[in-house]
C-alpha atoms as a PDB file:
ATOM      1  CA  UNK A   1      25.426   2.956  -8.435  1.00  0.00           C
ATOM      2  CA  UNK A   2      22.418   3.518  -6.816  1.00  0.00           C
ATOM      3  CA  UNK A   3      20.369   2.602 -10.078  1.00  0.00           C
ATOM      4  CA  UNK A   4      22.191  -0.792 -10.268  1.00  0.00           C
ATOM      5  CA  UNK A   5      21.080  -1.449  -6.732  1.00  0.00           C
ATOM      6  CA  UNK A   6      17.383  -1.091  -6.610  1.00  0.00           C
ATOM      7  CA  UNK A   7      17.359  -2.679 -10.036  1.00  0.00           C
ATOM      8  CA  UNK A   8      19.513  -5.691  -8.206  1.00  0.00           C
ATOM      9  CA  UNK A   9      16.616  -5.557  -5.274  1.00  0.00           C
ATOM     10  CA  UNK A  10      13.661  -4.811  -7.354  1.00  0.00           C
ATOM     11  CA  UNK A  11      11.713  -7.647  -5.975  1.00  0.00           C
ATOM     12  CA  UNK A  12      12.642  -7.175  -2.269  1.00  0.00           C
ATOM     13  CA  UNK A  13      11.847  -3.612  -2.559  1.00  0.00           C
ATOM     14  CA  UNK A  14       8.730  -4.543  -4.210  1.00  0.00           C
ATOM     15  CA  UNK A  15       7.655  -6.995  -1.316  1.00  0.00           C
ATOM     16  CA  UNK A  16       9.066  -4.872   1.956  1.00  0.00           C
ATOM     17  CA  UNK A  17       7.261  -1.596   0.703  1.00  0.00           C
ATOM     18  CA  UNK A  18       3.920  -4.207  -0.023  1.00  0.00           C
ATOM     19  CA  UNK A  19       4.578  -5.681   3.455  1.00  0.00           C
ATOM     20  CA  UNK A  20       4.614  -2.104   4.898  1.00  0.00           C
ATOM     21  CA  UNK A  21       1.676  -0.686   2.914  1.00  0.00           C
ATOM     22  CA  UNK A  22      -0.221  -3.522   4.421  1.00  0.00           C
ATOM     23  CA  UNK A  23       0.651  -2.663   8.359  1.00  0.00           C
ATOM     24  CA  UNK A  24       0.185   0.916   7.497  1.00  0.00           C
ATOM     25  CA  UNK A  25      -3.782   0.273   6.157  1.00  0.00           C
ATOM     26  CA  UNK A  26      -4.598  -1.764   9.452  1.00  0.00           C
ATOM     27  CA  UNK A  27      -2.944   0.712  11.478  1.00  0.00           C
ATOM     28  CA  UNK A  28      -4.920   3.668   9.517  1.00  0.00           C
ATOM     29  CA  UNK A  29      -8.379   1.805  10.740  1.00  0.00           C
ATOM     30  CA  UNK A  30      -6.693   0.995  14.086  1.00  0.00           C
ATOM     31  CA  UNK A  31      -6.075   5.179  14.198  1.00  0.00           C
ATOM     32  CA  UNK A  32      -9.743   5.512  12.735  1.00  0.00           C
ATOM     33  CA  UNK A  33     -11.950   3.527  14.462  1.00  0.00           C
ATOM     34  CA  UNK A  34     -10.138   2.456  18.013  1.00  0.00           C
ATOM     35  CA  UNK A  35      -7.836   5.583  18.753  1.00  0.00           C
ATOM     36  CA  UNK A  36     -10.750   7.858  16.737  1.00  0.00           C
ATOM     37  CA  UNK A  37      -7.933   9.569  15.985  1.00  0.00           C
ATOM     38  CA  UNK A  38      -7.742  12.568  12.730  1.00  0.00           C
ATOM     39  CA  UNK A  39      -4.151  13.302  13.193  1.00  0.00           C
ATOM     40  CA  UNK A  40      -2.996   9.371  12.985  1.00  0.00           C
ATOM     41  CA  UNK A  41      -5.573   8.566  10.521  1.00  0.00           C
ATOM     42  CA  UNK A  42      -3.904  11.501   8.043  1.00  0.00           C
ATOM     43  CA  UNK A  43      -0.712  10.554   8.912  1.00  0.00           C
ATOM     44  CA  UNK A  44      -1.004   6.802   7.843  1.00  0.00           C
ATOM     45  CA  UNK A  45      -2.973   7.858   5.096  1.00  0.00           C
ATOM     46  CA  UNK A  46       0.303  10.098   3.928  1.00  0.00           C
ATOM     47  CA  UNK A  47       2.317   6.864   4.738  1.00  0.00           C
ATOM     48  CA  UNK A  48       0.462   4.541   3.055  1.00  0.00           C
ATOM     49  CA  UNK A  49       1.184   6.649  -0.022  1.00  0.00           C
ATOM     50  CA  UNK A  50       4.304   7.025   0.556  1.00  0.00           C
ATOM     51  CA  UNK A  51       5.190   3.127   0.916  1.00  0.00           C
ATOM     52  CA  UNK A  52       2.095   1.344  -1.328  1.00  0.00           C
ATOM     53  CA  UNK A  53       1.104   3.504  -4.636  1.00  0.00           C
ATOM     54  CA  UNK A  54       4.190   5.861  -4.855  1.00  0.00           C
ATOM     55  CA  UNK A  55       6.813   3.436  -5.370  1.00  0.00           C
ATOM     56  CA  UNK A  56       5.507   1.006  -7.469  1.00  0.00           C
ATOM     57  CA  UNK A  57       5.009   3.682  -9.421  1.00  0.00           C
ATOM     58  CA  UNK A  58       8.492   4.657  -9.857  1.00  0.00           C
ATOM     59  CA  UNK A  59      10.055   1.072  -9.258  1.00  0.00           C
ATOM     60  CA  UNK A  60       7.577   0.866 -12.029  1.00  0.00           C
ATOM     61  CA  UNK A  61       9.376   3.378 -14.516  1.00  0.00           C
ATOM     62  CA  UNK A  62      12.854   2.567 -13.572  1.00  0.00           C
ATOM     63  CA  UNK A  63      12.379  -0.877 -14.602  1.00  0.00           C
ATOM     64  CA  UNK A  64      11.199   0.022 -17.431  1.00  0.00           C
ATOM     65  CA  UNK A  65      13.788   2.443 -18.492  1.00  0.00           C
ATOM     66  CA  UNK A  66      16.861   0.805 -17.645  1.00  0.00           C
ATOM     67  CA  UNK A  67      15.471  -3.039 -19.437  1.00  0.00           C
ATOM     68  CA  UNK A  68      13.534  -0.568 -22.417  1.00  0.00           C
ATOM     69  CA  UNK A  69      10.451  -2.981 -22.196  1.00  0.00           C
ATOM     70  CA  UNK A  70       7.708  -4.254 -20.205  1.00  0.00           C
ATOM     71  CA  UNK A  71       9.337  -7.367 -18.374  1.00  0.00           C
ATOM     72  CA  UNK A  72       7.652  -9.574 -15.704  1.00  0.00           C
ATOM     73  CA  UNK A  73       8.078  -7.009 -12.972  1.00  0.00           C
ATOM     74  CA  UNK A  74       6.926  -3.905 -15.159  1.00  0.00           C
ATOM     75  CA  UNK A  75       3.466  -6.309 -15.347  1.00  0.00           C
ATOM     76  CA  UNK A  76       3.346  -6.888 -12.017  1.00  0.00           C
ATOM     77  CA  UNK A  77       3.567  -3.369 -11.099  1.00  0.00           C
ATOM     78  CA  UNK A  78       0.923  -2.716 -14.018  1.00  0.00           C
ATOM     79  CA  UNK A  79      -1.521  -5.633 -12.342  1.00  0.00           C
ATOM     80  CA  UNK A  80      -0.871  -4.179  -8.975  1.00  0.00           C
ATOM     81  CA  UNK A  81      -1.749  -0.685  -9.761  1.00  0.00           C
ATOM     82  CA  UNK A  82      -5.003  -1.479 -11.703  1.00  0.00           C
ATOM     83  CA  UNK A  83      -6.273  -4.023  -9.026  1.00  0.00           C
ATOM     84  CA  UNK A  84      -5.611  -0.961  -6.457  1.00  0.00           C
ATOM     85  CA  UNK A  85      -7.552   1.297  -8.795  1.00  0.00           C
ATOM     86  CA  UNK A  86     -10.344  -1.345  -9.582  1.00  0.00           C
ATOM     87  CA  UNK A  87     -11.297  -4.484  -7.551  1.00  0.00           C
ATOM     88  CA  UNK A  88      -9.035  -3.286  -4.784  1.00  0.00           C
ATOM     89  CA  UNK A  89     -11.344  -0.397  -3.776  1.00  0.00           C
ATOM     90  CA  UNK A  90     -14.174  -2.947  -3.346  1.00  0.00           C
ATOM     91  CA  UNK A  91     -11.175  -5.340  -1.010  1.00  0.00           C
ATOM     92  CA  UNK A  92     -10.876  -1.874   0.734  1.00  0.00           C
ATOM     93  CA  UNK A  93     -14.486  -1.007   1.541  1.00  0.00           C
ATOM     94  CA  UNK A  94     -14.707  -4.852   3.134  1.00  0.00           C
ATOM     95  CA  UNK A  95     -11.620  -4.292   4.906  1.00  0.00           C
ATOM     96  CA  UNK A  96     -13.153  -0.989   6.367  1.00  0.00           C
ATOM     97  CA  UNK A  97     -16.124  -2.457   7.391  1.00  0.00           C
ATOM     98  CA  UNK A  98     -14.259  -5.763   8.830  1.00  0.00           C
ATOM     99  CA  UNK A  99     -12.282  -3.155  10.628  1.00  0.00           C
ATOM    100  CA  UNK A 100     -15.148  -1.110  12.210  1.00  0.00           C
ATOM    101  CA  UNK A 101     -16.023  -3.874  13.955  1.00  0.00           C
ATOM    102  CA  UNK A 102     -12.964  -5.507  15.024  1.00  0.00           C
ATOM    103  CA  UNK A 103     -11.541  -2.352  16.221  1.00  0.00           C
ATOM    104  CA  UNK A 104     -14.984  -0.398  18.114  1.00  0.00           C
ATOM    105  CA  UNK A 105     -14.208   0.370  21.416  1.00  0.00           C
ATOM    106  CA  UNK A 106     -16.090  -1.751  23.825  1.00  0.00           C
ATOM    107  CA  UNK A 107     -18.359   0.928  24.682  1.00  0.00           C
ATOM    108  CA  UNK A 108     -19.593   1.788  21.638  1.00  0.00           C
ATOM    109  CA  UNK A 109     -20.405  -1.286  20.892  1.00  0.00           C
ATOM    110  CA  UNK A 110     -24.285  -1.554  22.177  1.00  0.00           C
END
């Protein structure tokens, strides 16, 4: 039952837990570099795992078992992943830096 659902939603799932991942990583820098915050910064971190890399991943599998081949969304999960482990770390460290600024507290800014 459950199976047939988030094979049915796929897509959705796919996007909301993208659309999330994305909030989470601005809120991480928000935590790091205007709140200066460890304990926020960790915990978006954990989020970020939790709703970006970990289930593509196993959206990723599922797919794949219950259609026994790589399909269109197996791919995209397969493109996603390996842009997050290649080119995305680059998109990251300009993000980061983008962030530093945009979010420095007014003081520290000289």
């Amino acid at each position: 039952m459950i199976l047939n659902t988030i094979m049915e939603y796929k897509w959705i799932i796919l996007f909301a837990m993208e659309v999330v991942a994305w909030f989470v990583t601005i809120f991480m820098f928000y935590a790091r570099y205007r709140m200066q915050s460890t304990r926020w910064f960790k915990f978006s971190t954990v989020v970020f795992a939790l709703t970006g890399v970990i289930p593509q991943v196993i959206l990723g599998v599922i797919n794949f078992f219950v259609v026994k081949e790589v399909d269109a969304f197996t791919s995209v999960i397969i493109v996603l992943l390996v842009y997050g482990f290649t080119l995305g770390k680059k998109q990251v460290k300009k993000l980061d830096a983008w962030a530093q600024i945009k979010f420095a507290r007014k003081s520290d800014v000289s």
